[in-house]
Protein backbone atom coordinates (compact mmCIF):
# COMPACT_ATOMS: atom_id res chain seq x y z
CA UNK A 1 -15.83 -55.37 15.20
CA UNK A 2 -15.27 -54.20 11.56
CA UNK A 3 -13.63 -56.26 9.05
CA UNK A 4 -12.19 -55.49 5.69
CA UNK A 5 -11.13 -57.32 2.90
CA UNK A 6 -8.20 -56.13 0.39
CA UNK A 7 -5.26 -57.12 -1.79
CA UNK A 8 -1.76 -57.06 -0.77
CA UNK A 9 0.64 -55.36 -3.55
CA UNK A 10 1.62 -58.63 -4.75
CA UNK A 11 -2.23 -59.17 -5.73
CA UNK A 12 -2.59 -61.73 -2.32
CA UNK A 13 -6.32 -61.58 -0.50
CA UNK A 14 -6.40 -60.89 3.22
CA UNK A 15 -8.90 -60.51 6.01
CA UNK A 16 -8.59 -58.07 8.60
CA UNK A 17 -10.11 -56.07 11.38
CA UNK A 18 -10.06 -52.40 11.27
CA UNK A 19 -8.85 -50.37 14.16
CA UNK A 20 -10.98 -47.86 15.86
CA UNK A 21 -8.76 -45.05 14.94
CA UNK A 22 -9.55 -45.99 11.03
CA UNK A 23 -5.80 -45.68 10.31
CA UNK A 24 -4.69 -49.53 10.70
CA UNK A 25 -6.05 -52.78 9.35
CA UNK A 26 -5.03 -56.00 12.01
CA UNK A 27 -4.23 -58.90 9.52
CA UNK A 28 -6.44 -61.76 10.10
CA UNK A 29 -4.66 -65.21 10.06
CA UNK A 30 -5.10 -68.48 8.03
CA UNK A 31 -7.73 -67.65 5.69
CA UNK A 32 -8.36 -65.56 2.82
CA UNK A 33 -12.01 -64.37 2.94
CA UNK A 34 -14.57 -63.00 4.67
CA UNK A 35 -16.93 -66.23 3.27
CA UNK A 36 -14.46 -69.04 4.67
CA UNK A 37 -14.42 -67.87 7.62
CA UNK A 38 -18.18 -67.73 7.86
CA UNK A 39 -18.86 -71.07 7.26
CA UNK A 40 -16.01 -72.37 9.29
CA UNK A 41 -18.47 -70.78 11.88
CA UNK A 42 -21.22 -71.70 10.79
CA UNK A 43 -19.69 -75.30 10.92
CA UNK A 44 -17.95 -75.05 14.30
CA UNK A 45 -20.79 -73.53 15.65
CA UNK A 46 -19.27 -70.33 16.98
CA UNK A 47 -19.59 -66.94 16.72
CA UNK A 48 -17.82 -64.86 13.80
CA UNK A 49 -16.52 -62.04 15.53
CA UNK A 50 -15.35 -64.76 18.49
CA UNK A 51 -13.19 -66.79 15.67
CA UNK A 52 -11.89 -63.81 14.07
CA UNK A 53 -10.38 -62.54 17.73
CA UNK A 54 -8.64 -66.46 17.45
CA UNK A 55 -6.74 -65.66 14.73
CA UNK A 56 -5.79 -61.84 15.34
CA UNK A 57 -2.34 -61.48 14.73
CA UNK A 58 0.24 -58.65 15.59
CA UNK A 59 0.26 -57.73 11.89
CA UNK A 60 -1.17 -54.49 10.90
CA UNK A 61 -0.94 -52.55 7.25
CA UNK A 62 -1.42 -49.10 6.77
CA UNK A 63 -5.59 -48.68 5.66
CA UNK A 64 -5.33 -45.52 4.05
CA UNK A 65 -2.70 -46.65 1.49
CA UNK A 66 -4.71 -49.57 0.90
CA UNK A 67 -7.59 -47.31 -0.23
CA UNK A 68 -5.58 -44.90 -1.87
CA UNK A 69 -4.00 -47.73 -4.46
CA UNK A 70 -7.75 -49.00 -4.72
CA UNK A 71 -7.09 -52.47 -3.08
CA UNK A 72 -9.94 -52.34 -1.09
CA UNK A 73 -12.34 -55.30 -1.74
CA UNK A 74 -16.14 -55.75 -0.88
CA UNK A 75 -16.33 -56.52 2.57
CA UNK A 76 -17.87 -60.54 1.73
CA UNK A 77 -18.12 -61.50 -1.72
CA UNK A 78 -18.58 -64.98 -3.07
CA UNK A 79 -15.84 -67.66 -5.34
CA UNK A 80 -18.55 -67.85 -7.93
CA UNK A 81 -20.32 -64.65 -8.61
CA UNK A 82 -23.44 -66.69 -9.96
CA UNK A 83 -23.84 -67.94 -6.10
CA UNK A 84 -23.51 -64.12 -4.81
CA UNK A 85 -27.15 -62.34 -5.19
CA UNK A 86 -27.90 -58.64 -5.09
CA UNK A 87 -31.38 -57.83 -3.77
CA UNK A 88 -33.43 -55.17 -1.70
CA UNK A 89 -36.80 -53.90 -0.39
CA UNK A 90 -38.32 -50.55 -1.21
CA UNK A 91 -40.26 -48.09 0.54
CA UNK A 92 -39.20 -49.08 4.05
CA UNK A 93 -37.52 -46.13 5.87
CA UNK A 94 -39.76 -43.41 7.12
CA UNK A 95 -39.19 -39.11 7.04
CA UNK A 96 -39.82 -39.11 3.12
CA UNK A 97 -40.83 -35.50 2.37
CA UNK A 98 -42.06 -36.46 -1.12
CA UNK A 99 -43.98 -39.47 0.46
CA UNK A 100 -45.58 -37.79 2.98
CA UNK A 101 -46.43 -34.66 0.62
CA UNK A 102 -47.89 -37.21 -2.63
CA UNK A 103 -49.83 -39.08 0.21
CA UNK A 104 -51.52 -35.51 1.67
CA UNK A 105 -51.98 -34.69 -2.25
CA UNK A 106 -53.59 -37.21 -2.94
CA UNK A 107 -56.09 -37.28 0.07
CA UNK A 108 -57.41 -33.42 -0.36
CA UNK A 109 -57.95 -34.07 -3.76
CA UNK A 110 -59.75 -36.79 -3.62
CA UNK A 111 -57.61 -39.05 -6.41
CA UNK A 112 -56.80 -42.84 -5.32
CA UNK A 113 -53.45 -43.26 -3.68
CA UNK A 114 -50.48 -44.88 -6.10
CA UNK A 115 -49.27 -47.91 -5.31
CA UNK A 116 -46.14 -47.44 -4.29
CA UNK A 117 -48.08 -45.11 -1.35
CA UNK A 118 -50.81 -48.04 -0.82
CA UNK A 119 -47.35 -50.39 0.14
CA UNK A 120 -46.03 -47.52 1.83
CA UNK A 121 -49.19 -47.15 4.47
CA UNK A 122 -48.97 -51.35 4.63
CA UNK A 123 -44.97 -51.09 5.95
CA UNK A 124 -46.78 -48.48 8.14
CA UNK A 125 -50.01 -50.48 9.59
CA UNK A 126 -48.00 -53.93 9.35
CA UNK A 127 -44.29 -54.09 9.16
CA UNK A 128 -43.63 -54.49 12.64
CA UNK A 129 -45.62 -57.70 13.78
CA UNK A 130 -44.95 -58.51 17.43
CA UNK A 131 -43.05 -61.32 17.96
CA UNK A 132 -43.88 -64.76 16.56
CA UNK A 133 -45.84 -62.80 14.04
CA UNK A 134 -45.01 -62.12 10.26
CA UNK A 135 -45.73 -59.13 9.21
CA UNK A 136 -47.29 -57.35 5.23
CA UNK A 137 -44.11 -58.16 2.50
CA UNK A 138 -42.80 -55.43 1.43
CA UNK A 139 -42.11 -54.08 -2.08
CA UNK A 140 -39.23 -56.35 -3.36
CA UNK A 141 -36.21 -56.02 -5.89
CA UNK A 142 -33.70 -57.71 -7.84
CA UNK A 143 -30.84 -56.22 -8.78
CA UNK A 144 -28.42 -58.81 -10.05
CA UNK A 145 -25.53 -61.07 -9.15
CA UNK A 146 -21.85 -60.77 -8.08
CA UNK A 147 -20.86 -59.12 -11.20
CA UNK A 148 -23.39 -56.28 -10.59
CA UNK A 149 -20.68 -55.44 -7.33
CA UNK A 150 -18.30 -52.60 -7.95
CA UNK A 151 -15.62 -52.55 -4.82
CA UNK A 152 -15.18 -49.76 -2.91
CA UNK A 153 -12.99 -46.78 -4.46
CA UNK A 154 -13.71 -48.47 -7.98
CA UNK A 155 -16.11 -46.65 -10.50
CA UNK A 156 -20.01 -47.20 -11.16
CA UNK A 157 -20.57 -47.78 -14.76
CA UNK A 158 -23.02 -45.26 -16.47
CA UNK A 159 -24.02 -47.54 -19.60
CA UNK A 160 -25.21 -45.78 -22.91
CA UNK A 161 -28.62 -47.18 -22.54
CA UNK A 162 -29.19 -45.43 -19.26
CA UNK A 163 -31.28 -42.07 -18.67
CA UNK A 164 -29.63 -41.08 -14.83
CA UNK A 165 -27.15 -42.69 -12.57
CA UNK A 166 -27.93 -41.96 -9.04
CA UNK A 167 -27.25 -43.13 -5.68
CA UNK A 168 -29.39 -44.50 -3.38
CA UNK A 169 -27.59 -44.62 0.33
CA UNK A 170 -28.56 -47.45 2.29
CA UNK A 171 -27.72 -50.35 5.22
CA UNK A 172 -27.02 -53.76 3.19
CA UNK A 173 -27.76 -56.84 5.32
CA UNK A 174 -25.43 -59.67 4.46
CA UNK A 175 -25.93 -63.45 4.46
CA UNK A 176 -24.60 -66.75 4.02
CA UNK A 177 -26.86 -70.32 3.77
CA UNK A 178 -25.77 -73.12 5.49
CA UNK A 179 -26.09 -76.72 4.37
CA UNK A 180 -28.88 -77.43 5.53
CA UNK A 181 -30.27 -74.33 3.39
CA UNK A 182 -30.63 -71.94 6.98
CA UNK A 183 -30.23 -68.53 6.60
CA UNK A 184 -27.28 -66.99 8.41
CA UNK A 185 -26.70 -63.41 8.95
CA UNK A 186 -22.68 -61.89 8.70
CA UNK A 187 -23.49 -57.98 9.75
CA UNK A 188 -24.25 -55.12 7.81
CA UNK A 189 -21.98 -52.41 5.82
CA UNK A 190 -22.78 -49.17 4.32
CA UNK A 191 -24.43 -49.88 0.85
CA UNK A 192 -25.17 -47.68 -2.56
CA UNK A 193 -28.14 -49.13 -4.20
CA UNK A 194 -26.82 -47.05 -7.84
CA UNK A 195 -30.52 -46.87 -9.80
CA UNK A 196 -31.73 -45.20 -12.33
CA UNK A 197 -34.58 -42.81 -11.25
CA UNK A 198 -35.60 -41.37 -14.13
CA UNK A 199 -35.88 -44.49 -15.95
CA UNK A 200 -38.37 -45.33 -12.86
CA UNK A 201 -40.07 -42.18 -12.62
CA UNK A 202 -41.25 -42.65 -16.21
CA UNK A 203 -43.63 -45.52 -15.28
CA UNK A 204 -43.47 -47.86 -11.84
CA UNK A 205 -43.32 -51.14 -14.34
CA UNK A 206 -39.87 -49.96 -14.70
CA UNK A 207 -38.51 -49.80 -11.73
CA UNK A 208 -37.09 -53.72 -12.43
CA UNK A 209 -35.10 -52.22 -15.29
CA UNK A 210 -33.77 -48.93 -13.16
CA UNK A 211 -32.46 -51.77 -10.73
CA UNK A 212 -30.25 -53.74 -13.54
CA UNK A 213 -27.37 -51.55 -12.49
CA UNK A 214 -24.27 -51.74 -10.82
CA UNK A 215 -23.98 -51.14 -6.97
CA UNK A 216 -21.41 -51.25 -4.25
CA UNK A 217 -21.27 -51.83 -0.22
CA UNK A 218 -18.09 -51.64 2.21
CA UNK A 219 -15.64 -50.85 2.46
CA UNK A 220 -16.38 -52.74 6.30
CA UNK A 221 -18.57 -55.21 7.38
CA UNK A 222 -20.07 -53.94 10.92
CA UNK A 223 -20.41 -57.93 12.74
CA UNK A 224 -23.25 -58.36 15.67
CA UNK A 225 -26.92 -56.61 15.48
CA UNK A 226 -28.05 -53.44 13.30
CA UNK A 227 -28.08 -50.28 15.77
CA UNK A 228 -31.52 -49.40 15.60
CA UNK A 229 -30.89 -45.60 14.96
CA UNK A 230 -28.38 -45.22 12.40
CA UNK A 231 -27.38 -41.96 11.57
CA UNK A 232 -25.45 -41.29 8.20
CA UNK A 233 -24.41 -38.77 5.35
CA UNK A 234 -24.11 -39.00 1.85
CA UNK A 235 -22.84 -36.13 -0.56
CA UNK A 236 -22.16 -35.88 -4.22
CA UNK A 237 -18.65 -34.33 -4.81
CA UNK A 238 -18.09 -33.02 -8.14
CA UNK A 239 -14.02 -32.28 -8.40
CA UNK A 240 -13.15 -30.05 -6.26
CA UNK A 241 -17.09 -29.09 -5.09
CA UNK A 242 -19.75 -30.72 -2.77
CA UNK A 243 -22.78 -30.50 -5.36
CA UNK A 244 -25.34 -31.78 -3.30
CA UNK A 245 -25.32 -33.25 0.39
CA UNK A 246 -27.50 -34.55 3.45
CA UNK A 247 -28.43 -36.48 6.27
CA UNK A 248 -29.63 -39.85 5.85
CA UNK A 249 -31.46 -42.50 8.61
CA UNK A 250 -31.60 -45.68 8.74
CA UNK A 251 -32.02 -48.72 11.87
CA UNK A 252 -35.70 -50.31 12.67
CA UNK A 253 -36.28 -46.55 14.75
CA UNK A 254 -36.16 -44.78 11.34
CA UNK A 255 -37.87 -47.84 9.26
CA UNK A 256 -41.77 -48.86 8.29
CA UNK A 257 -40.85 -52.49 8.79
CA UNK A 258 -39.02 -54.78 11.31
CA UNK A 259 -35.43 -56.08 10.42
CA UNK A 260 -36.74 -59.45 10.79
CA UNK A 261 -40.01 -58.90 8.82
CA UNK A 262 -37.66 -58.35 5.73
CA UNK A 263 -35.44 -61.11 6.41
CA UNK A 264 -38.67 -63.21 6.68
CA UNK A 265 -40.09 -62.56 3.34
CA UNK A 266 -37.00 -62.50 1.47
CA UNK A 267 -35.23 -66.07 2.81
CA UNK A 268 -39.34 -67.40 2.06
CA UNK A 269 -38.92 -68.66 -1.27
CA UNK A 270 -36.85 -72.03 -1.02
CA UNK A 271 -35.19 -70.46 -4.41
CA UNK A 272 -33.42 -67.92 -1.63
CA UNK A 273 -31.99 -70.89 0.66
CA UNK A 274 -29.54 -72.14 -1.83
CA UNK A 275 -26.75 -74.10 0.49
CA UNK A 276 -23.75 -72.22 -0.15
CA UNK A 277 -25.33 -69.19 -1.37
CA UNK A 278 -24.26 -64.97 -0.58
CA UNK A 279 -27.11 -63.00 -0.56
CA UNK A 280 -26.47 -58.80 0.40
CA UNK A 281 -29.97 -57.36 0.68
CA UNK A 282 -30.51 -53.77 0.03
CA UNK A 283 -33.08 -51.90 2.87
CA UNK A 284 -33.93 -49.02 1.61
CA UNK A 285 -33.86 -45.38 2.02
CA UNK A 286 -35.73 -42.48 2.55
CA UNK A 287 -32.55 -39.93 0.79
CA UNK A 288 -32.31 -39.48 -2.69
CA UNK A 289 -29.78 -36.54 -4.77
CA UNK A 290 -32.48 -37.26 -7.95
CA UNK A 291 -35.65 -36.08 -5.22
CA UNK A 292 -33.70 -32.69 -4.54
CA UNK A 293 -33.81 -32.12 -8.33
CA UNK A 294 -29.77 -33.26 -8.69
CA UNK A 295 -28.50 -34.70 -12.16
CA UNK A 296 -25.36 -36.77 -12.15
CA UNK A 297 -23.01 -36.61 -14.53
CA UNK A 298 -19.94 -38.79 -15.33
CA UNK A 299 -16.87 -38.08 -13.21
CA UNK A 300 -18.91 -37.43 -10.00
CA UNK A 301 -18.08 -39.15 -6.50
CA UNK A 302 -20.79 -40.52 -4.44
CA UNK A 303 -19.42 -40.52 -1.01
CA UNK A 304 -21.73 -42.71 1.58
CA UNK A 305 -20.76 -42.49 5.55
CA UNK A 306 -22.84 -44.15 9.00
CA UNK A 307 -21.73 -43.53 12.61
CA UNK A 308 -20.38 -47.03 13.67
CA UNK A 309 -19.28 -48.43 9.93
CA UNK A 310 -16.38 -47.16 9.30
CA UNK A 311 -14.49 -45.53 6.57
CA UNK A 312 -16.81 -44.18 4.26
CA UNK A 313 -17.83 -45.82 0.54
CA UNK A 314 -16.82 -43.97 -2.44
CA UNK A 315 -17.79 -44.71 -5.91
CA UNK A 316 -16.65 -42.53 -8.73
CA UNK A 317 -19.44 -42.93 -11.95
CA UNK A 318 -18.18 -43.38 -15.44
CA UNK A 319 -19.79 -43.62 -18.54
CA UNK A 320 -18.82 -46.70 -20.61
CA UNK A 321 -20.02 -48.18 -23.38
CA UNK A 322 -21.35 -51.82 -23.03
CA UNK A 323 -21.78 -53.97 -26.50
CA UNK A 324 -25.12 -55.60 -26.78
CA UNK A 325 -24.56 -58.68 -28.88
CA UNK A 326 -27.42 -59.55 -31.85
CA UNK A 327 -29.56 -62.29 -30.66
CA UNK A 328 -28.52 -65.41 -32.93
CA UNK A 329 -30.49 -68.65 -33.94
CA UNK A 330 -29.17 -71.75 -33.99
């Protein structure tokens, strides 16, 4: 079950489940969100996907006017945007060329291996802990709150400060914490981790301030486990032209680390079990338009898509001006 979350033309919010044939939405009745009806669950003690099928009605809207007029909302997304946090893991998936080639480099000639290849080879040797275990943390990010979230169709801001705008095509786990400050898991949608790389590339310390951007995930939340092999595409459209293109992998077959492992050293910190809180956690990828020597420009479309999620997610990226205010003293 996929669900989706929109506005009507009269600027009303409603929940519903997308059809297999990705032409229909099936209105979802008596609520609003994606987030009350997850902890109406969460209270009842029932299943998501099994309360949703209680309130299916007979109700169905065309989806692909929906996205064409941009009403598409993220999939779950939070009353107060302060209570909705953005964060992801790094260097998680495996098949990275670049990895693999730095790591080889770096071995024949005798240099010490970066870090980011040192954490890479821990995923590697300890991400997968059998059960009952916890296995090595892995590298860790945060990338902002609910205000960070661009929905689905809408564009990526490219801000003047910036040196690339890039996407990063990934599986986004999502979560909501329960009074009693438990962790509880929705589903997972398509995700674009939007970073800037060659803000990164210039030195690893900033890699926080590459993250500061905006991102998106949708347009569908997939409910029930992660397939472990997820096979996806992503491809860079540029009006009329496909610039750049390829296959991307993602599930615990194609990852360094356990699903669980992640989920275990991110929902740690008590700071992370807020009651009440959303938390969408980026996991990575191994895919990247900036490693195949790609530079985005404003007016290009990222266009993400995974067997099993759905329509895909697009995200045109503009550039826009953002005022800085002068720091004042009081």
């Amino acid at each position: 079950m996929r669900l989706v979350q929109f506005l009507t033309s009269e600027g009303e919010r409603r929940v519903a489940v997308a059809e297999e044939d990705g032409l229909r939405l099936r209105i979802v009745a008596r609520v609003q969100s994606v987030y009350d009806l997850a902890r109406e669950a969460i209270d009842a003690g029932s299943g998501l996907a099994a309360l949703v099928e209680s309130r299916l009605t007979e109700e169905f809207i065309d989806y692909g006017i929906v996205r064409d007029e941009g009403r598409v909302l993220p999939p779950v997304d939070h009353p107060d945007p302060a209570r909705w946090l953005i964060t992801g893991t790094g260097l998680t998936h495996l098949g990275s060329a670049s990895a693999r080639d730095a790591m080889h480099a770096a071995a024949e000639s005798g240099e010490p291996k970066s870090d980011s290849m040192r954490i890479f080879e821990w995923g590697l040797e300890g991400g997968k802990p059998p059960p009952g275990e916890v296995g090595v943390q892995p590298e860790w990010f945060y990338k902002g709150d609910g205000r960070c979230v661009i929905a689905p169709e809408q564009a990526f801001p490219l801000p003047e400060f910036a040196l690339d705008g890039g996407e990063e095509s990934e599986i986004v786990g999502i979560y909501v914490i329960a009074d009693d400050g438990a962790p509880w898991r929705l589903g997972f949608a398509i995700g674009n981790e939007f970073s800037d790389h060659v803000m990164e590339r210039q030195n690893y310390l900033y890699l926080a301030h590459s993250k500061l951007r905006a991102c998106a995930y949708g347009p569908e939340l997939l409910l029930g486990e992660l397939p472990r092999d997820v096979q996806g595409h992503v491809r860079l459209c540029r009006g009329n032209e496909v610039v750049w293109e390829a296959p991307f992998a993602s599930g615990e077959e194609n990852m360094s680390h356990a699903l669980s492992n992640l989920e275990h050293h991110h929902f740690k910190y008590p700071n992370f079990r807020r009651p009440g809180d959303l938390h969408c956690h980026f996991f990575g990828t191994a895919t990247l338009s900036y490693s195949a020597d790609v530079t985005t420009c404003p007016g290009d479309v990222f266009e993400i898509s995974a067997e099993g999620f759905g329509a895909a997610l697009r995200n045109p990226m503009e550039q826009m001006e953002i005022h800085v205010p002068e720091v004042k003293a009081l």
